[in-house]
ModelCIF file with pLDDT and N, C-alpha, C, O atoms, coordinates in Angstrom:
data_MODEL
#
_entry.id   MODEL 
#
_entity.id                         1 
_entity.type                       polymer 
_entity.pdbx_number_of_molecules   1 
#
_entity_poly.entity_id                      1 
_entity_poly.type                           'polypeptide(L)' 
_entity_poly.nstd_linkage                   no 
_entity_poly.nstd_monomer                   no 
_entity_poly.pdbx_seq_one_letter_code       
;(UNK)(UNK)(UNK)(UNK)(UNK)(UNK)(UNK)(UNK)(UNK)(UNK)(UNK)(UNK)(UNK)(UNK)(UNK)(UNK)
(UNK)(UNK)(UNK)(UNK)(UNK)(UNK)(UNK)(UNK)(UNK)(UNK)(UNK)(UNK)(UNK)(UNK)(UNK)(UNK)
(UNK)(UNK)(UNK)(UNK)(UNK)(UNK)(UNK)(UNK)(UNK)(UNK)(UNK)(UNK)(UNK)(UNK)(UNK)(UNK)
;
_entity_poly.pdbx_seq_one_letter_code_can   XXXXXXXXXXXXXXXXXXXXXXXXXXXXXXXXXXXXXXXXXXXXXXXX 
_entity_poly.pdbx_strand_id                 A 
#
loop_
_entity_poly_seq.entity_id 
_entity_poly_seq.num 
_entity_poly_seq.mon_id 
_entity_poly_seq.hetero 
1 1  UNK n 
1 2  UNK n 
1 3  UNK n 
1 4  UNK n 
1 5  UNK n 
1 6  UNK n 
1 7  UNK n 
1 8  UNK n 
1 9  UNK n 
1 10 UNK n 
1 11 UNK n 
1 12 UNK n 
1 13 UNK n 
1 14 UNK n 
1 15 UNK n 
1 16 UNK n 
1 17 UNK n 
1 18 UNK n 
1 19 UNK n 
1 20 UNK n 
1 21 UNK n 
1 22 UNK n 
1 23 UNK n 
1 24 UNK n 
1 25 UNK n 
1 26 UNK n 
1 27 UNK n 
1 28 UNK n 
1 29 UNK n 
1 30 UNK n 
1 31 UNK n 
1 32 UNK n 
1 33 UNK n 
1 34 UNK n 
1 35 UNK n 
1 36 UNK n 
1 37 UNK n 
1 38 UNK n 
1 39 UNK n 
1 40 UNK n 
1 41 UNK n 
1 42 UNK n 
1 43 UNK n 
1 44 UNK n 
1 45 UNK n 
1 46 UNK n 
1 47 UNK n 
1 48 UNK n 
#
_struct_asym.id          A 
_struct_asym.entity_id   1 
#
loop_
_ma_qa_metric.id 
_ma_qa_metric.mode 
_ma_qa_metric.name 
_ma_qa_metric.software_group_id 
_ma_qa_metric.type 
1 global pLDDT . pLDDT 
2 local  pLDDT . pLDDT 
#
_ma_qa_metric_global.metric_id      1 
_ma_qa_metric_global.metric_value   97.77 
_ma_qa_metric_global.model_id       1 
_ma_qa_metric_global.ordinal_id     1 
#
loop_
_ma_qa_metric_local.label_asym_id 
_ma_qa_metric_local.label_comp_id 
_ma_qa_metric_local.label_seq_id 
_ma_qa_metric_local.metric_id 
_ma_qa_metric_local.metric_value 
_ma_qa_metric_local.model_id 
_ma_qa_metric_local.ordinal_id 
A UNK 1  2 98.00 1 1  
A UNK 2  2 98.00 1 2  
A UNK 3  2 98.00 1 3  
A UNK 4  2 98.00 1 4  
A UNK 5  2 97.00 1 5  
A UNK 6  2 96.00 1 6  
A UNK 7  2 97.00 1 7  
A UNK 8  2 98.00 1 8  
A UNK 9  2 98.00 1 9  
A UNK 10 2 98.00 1 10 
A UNK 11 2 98.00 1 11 
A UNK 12 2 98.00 1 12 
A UNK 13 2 98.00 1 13 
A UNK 14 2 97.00 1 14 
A UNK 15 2 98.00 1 15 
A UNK 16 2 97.00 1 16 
A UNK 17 2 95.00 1 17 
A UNK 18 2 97.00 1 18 
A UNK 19 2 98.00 1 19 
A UNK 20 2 98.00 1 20 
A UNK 21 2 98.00 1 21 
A UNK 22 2 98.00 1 22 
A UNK 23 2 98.00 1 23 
A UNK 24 2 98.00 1 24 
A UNK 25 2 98.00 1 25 
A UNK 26 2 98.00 1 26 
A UNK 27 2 98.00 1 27 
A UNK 28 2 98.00 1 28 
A UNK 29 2 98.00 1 29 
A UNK 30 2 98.00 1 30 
A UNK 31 2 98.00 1 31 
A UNK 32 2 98.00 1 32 
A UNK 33 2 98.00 1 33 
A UNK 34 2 98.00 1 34 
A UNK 35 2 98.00 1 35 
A UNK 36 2 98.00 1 36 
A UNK 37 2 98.00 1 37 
A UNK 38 2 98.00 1 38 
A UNK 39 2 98.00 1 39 
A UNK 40 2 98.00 1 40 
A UNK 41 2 98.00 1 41 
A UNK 42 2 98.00 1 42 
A UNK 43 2 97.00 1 43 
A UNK 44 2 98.00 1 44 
A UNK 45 2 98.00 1 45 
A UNK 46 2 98.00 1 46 
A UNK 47 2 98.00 1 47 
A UNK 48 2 98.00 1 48 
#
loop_
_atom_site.group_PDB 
_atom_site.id 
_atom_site.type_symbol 
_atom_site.label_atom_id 
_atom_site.label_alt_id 
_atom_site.label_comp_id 
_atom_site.label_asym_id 
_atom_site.label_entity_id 
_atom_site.label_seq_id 
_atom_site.pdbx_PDB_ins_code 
_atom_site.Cartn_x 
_atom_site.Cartn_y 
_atom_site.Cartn_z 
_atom_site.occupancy 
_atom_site.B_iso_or_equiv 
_atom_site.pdbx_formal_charge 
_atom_site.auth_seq_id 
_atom_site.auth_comp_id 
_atom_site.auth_asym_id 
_atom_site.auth_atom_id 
_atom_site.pdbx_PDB_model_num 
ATOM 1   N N  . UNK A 1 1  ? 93.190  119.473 92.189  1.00 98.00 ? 1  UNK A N  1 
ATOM 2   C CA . UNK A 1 1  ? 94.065  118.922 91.158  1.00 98.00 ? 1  UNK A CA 1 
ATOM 3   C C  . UNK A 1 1  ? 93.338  119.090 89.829  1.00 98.00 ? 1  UNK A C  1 
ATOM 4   O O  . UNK A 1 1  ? 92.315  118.431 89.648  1.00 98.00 ? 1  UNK A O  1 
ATOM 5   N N  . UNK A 1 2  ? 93.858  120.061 88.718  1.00 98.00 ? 2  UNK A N  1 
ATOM 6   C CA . UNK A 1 2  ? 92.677  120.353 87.516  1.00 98.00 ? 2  UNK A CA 1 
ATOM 7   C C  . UNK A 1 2  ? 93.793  120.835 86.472  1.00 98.00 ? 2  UNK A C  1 
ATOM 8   O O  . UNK A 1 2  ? 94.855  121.259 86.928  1.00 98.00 ? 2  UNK A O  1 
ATOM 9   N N  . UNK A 1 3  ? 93.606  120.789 85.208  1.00 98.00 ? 3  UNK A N  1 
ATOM 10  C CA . UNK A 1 3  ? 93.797  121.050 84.104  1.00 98.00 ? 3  UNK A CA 1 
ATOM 11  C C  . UNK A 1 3  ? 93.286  121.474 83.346  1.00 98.00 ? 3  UNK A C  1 
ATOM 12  O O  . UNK A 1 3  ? 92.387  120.809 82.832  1.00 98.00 ? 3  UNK A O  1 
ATOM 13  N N  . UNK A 1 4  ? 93.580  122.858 82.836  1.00 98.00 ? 4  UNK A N  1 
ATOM 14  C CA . UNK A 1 4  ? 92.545  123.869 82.693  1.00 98.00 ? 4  UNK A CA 1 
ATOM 15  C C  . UNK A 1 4  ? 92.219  123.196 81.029  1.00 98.00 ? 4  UNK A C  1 
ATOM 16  O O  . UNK A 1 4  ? 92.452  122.067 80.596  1.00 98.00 ? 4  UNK A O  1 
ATOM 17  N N  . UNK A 1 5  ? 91.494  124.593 80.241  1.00 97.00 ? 5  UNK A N  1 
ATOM 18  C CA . UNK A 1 5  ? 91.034  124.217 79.267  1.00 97.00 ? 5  UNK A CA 1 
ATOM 19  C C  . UNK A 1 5  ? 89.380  125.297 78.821  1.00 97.00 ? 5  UNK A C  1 
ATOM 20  O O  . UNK A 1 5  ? 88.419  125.510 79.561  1.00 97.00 ? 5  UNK A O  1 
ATOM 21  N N  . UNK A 1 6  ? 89.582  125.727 77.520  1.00 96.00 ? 6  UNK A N  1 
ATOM 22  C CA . UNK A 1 6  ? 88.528  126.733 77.291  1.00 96.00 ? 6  UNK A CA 1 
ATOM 23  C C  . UNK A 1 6  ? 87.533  126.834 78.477  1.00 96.00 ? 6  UNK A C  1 
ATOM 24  O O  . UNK A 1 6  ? 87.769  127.634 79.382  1.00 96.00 ? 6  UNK A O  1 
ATOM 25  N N  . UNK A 1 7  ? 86.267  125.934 78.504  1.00 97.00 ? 7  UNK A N  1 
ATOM 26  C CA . UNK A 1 7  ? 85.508  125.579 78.942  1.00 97.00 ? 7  UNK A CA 1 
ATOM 27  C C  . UNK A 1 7  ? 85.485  126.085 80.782  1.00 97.00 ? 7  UNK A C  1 
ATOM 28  O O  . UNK A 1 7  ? 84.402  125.869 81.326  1.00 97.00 ? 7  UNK A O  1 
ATOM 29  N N  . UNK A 1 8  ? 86.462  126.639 81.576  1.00 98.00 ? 8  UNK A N  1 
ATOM 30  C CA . UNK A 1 8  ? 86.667  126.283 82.844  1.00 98.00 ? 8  UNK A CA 1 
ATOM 31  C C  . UNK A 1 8  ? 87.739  127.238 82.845  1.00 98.00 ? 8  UNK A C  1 
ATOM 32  O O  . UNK A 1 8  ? 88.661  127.047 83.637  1.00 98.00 ? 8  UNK A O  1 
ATOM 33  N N  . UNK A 1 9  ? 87.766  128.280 82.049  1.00 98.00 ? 9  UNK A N  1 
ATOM 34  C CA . UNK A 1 9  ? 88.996  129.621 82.131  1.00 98.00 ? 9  UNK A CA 1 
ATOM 35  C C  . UNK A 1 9  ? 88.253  130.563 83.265  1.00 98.00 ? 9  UNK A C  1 
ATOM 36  O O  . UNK A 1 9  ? 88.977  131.460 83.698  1.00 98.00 ? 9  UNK A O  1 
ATOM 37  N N  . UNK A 1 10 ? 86.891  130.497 83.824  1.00 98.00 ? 10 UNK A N  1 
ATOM 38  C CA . UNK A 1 10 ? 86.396  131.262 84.200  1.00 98.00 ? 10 UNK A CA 1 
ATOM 39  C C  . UNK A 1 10 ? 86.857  130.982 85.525  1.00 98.00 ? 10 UNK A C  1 
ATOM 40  O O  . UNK A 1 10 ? 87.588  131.613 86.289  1.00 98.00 ? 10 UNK A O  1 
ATOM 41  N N  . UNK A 1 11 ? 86.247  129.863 85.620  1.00 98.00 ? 11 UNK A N  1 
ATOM 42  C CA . UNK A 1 11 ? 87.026  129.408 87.232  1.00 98.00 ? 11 UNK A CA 1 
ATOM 43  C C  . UNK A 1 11 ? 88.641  129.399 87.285  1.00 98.00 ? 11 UNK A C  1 
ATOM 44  O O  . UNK A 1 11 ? 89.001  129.380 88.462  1.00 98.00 ? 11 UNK A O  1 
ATOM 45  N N  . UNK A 1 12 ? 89.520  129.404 86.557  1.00 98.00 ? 12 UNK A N  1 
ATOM 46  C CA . UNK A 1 12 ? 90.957  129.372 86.997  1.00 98.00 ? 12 UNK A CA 1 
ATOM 47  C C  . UNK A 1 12 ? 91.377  130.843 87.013  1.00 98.00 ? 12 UNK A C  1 
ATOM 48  O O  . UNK A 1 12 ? 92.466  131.158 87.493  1.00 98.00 ? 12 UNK A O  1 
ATOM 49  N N  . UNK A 1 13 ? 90.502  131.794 86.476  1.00 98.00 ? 13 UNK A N  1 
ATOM 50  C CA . UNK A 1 13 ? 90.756  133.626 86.629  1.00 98.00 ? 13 UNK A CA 1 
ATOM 51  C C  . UNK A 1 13 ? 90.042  133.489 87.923  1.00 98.00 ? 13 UNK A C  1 
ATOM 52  O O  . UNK A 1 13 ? 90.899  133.793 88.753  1.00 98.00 ? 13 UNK A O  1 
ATOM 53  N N  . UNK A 1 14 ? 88.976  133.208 88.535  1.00 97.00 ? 14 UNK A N  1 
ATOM 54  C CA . UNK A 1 14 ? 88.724  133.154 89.780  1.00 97.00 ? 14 UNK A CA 1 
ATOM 55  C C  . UNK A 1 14 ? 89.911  132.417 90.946  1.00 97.00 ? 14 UNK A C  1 
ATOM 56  O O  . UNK A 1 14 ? 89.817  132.662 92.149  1.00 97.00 ? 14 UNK A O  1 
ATOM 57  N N  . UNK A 1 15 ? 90.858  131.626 90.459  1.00 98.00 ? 15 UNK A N  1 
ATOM 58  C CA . UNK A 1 15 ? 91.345  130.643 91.724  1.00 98.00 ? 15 UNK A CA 1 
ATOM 59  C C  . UNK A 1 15 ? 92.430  131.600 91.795  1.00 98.00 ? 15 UNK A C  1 
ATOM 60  O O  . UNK A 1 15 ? 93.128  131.583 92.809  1.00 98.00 ? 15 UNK A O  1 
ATOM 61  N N  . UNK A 1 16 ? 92.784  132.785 90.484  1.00 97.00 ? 16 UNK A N  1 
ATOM 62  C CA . UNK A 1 16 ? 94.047  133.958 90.675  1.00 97.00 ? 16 UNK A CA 1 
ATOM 63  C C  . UNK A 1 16 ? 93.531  134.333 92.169  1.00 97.00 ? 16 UNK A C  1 
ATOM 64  O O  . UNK A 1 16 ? 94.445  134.022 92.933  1.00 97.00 ? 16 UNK A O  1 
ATOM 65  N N  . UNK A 1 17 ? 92.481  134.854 92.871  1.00 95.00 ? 17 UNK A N  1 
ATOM 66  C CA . UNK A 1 17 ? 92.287  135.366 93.757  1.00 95.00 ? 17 UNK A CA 1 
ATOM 67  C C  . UNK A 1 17 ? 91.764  134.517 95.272  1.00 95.00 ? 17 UNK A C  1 
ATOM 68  O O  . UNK A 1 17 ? 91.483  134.920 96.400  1.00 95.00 ? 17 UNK A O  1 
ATOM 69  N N  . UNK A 1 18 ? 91.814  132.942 94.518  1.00 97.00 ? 18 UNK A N  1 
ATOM 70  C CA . UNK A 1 18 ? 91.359  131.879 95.831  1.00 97.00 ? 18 UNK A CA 1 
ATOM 71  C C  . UNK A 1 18 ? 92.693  131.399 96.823  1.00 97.00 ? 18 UNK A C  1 
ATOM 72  O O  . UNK A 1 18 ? 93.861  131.348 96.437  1.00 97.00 ? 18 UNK A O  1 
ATOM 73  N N  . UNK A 1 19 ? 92.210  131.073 98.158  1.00 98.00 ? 19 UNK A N  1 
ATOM 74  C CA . UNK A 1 19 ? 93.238  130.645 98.602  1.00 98.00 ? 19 UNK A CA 1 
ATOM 75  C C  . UNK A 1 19 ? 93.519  128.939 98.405  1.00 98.00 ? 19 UNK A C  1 
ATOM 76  O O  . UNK A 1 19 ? 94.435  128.341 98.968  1.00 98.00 ? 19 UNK A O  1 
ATOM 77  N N  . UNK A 1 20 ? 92.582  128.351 97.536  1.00 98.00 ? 20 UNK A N  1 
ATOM 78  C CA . UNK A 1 20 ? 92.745  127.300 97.450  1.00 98.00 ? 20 UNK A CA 1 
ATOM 79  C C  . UNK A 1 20 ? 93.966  126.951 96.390  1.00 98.00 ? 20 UNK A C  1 
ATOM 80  O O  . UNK A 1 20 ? 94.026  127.318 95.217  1.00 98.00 ? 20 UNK A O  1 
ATOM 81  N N  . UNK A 1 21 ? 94.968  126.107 97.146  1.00 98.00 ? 21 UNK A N  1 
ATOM 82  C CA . UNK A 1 21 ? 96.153  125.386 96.230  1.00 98.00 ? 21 UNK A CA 1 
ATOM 83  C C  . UNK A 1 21 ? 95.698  124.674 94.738  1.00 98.00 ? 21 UNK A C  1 
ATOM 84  O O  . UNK A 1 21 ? 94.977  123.676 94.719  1.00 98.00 ? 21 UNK A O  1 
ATOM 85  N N  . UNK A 1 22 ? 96.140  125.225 93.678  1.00 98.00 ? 22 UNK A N  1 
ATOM 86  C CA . UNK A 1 22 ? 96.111  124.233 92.964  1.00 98.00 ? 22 UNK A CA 1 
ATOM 87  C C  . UNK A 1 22 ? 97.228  123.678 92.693  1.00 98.00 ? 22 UNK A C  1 
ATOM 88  O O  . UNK A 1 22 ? 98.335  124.093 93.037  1.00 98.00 ? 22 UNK A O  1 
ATOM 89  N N  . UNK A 1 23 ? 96.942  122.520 91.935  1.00 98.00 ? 23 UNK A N  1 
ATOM 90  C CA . UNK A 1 23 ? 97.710  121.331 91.210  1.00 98.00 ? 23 UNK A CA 1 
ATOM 91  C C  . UNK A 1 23 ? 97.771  121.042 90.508  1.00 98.00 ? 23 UNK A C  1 
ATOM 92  O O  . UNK A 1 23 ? 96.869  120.254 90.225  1.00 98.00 ? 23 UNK A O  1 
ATOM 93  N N  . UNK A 1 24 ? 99.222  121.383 89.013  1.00 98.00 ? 24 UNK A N  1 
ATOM 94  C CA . UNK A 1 24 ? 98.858  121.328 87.497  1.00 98.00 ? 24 UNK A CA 1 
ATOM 95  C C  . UNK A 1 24 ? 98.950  120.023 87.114  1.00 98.00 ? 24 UNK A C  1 
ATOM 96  O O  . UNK A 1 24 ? 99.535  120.326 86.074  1.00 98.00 ? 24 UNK A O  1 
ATOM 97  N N  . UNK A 1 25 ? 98.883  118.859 87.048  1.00 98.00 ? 25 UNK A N  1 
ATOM 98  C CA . UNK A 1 25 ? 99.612  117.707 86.448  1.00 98.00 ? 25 UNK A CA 1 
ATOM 99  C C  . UNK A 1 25 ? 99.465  117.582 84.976  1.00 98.00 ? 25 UNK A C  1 
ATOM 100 O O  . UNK A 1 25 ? 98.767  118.327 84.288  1.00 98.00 ? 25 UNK A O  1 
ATOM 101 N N  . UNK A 1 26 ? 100.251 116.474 84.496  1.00 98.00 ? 26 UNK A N  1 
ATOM 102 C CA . UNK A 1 26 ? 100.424 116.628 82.975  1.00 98.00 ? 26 UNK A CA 1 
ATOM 103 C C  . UNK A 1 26 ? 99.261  116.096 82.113  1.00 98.00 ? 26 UNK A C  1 
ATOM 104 O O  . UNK A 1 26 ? 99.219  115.955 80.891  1.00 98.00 ? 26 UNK A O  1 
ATOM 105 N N  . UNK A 1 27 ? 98.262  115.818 83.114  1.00 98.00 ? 27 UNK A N  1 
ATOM 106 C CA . UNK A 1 27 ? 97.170  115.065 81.913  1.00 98.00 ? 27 UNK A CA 1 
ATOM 107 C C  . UNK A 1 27 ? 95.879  114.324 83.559  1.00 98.00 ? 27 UNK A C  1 
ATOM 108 O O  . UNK A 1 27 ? 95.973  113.696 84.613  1.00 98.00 ? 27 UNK A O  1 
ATOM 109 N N  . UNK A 1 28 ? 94.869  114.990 82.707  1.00 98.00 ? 28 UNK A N  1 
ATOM 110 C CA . UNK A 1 28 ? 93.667  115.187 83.551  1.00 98.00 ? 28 UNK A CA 1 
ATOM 111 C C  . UNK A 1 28 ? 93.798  113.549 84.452  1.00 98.00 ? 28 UNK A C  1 
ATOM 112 O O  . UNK A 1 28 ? 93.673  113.431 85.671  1.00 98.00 ? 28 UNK A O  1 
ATOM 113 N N  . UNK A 1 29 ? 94.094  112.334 83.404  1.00 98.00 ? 29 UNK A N  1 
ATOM 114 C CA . UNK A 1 29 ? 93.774  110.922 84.539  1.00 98.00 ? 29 UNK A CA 1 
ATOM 115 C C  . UNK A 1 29 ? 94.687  111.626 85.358  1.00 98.00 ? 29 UNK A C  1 
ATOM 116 O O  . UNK A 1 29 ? 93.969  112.282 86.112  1.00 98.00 ? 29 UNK A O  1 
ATOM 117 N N  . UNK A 1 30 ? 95.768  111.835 85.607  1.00 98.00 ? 30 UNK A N  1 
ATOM 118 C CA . UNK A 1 30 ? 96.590  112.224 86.842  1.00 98.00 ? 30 UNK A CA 1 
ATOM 119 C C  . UNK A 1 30 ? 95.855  112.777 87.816  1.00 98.00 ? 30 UNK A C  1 
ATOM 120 O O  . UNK A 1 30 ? 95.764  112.232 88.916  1.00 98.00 ? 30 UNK A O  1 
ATOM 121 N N  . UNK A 1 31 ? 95.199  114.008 87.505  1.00 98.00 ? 31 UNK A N  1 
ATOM 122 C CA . UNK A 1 31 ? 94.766  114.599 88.414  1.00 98.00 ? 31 UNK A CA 1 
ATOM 123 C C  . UNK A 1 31 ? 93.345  113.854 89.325  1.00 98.00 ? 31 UNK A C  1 
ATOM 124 O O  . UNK A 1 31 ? 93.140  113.990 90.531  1.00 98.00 ? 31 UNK A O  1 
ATOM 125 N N  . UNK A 1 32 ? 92.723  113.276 88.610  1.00 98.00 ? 32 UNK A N  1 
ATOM 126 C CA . UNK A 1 32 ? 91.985  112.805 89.203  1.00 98.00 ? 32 UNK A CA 1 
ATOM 127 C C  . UNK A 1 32 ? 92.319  111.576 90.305  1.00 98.00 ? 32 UNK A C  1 
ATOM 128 O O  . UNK A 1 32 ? 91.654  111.546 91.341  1.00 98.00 ? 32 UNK A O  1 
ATOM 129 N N  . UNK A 1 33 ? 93.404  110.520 90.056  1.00 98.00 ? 33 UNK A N  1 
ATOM 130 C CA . UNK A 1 33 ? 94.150  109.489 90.739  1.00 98.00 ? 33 UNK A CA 1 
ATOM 131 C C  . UNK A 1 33 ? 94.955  110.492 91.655  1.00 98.00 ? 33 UNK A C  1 
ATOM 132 O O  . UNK A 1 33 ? 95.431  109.813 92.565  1.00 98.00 ? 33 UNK A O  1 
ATOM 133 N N  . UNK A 1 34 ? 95.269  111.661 91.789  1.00 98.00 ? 34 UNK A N  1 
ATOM 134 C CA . UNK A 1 34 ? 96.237  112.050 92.778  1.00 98.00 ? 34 UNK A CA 1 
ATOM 135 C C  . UNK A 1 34 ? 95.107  112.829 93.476  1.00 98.00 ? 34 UNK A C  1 
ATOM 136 O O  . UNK A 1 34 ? 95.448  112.889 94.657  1.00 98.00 ? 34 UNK A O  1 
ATOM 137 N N  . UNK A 1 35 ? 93.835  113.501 93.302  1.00 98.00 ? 35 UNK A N  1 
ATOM 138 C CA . UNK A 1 35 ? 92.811  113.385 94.217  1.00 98.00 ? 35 UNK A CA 1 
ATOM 139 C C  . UNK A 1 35 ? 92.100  112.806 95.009  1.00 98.00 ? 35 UNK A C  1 
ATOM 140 O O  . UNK A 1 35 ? 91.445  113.116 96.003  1.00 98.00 ? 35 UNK A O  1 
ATOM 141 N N  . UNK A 1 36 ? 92.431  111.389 94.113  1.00 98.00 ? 36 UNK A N  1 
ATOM 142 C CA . UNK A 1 36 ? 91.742  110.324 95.091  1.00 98.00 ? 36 UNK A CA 1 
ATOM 143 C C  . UNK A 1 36 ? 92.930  109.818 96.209  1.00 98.00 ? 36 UNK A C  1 
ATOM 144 O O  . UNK A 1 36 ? 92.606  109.551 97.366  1.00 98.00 ? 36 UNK A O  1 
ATOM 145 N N  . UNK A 1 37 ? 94.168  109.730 95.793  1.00 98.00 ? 37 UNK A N  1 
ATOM 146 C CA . UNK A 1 37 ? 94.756  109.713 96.848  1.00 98.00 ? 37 UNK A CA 1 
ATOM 147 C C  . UNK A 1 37 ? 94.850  110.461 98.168  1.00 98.00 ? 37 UNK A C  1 
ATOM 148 O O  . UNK A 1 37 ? 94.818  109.812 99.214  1.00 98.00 ? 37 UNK A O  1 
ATOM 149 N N  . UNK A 1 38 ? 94.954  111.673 98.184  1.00 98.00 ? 38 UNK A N  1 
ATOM 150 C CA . UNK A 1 38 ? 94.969  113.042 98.890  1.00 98.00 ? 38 UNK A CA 1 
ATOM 151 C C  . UNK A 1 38 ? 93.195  112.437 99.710  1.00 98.00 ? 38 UNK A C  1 
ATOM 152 O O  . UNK A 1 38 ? 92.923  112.380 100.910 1.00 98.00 ? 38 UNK A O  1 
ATOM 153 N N  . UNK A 1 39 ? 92.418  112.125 98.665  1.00 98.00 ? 39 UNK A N  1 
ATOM 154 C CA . UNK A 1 39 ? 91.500  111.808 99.957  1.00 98.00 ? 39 UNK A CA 1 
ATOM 155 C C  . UNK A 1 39 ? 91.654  110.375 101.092 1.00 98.00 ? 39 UNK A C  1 
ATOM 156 O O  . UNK A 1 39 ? 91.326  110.155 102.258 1.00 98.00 ? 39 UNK A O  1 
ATOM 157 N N  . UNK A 1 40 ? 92.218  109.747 100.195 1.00 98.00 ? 40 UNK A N  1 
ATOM 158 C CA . UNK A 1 40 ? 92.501  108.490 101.291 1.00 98.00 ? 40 UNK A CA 1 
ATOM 159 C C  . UNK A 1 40 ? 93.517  108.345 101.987 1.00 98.00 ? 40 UNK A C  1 
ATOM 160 O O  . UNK A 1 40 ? 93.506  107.314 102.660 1.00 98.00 ? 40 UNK A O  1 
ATOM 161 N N  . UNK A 1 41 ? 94.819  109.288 102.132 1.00 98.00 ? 41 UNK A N  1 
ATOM 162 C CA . UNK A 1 41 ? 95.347  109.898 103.090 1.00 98.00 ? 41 UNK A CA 1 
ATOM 163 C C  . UNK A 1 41 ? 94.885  110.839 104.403 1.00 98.00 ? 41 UNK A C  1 
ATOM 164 O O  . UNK A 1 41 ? 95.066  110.751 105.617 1.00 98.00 ? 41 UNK A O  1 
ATOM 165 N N  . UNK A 1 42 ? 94.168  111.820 103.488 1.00 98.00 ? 42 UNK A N  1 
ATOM 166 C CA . UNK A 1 42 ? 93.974  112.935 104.251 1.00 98.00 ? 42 UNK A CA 1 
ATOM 167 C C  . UNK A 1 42 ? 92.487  112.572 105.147 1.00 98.00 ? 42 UNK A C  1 
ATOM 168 O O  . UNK A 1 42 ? 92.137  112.987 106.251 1.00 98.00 ? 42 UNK A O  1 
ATOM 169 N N  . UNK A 1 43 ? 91.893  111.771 104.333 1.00 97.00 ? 43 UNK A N  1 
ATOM 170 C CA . UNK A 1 43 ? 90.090  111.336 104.883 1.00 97.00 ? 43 UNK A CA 1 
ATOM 171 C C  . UNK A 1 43 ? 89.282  112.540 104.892 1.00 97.00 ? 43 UNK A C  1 
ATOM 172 O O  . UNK A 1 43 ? 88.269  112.795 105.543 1.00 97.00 ? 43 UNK A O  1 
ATOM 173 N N  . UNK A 1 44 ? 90.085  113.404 103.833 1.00 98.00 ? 44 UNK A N  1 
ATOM 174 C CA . UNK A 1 44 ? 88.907  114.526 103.287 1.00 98.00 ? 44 UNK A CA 1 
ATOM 175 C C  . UNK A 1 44 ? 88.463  114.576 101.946 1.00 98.00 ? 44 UNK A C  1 
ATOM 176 O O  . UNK A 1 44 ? 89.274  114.262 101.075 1.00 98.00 ? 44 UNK A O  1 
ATOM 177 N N  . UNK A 1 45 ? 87.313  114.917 101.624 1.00 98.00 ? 45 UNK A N  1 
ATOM 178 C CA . UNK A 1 45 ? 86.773  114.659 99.830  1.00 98.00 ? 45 UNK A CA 1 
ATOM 179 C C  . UNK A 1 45 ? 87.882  115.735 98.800  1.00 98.00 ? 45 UNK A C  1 
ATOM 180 O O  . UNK A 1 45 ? 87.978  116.954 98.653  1.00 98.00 ? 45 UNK A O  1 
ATOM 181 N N  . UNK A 1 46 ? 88.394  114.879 98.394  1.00 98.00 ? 46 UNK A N  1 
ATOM 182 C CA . UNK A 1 46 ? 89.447  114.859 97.486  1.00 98.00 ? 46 UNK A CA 1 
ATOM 183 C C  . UNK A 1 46 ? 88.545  115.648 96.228  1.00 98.00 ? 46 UNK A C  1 
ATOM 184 O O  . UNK A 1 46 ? 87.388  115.281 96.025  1.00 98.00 ? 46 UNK A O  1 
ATOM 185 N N  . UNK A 1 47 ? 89.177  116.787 95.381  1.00 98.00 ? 47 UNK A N  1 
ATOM 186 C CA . UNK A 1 47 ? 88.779  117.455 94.649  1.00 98.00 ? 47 UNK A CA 1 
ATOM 187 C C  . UNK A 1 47 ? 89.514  117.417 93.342  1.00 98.00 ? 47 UNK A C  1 
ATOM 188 O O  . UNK A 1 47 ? 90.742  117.475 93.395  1.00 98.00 ? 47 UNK A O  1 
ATOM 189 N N  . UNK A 1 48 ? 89.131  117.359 92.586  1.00 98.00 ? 48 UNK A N  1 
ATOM 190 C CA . UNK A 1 48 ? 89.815  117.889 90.764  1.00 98.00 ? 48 UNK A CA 1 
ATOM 191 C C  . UNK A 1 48 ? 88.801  118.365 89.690  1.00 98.00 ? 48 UNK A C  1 
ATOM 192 O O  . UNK A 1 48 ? 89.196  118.693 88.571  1.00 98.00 ? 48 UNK A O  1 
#
């Protein structure tokens, strides 16, 4: 779950070719609260 931004263009031209899902939300607290959810559902370390 991430929201890109100068700093971190390198890694989102890398995720063009990852199989990992991303997740745009409208504003970084989101992403981080919907990671932490996804881990306390899923009981895997939740990423953003």
């Amino acid at each position: 779950f991430g929201y890109p931004g100068g700093t971190v263009l390198s890694i989102y031209d890398a995720l063009l070719h990852s199989p990992i899902r991303h997740i745009l939300p409208r504003h970084e607290q989101a992403a981080v609260h919907a990671a932490d959810a996804y881990a306390r559902v899923s009981g895997e370390v939740g990423v953003c």
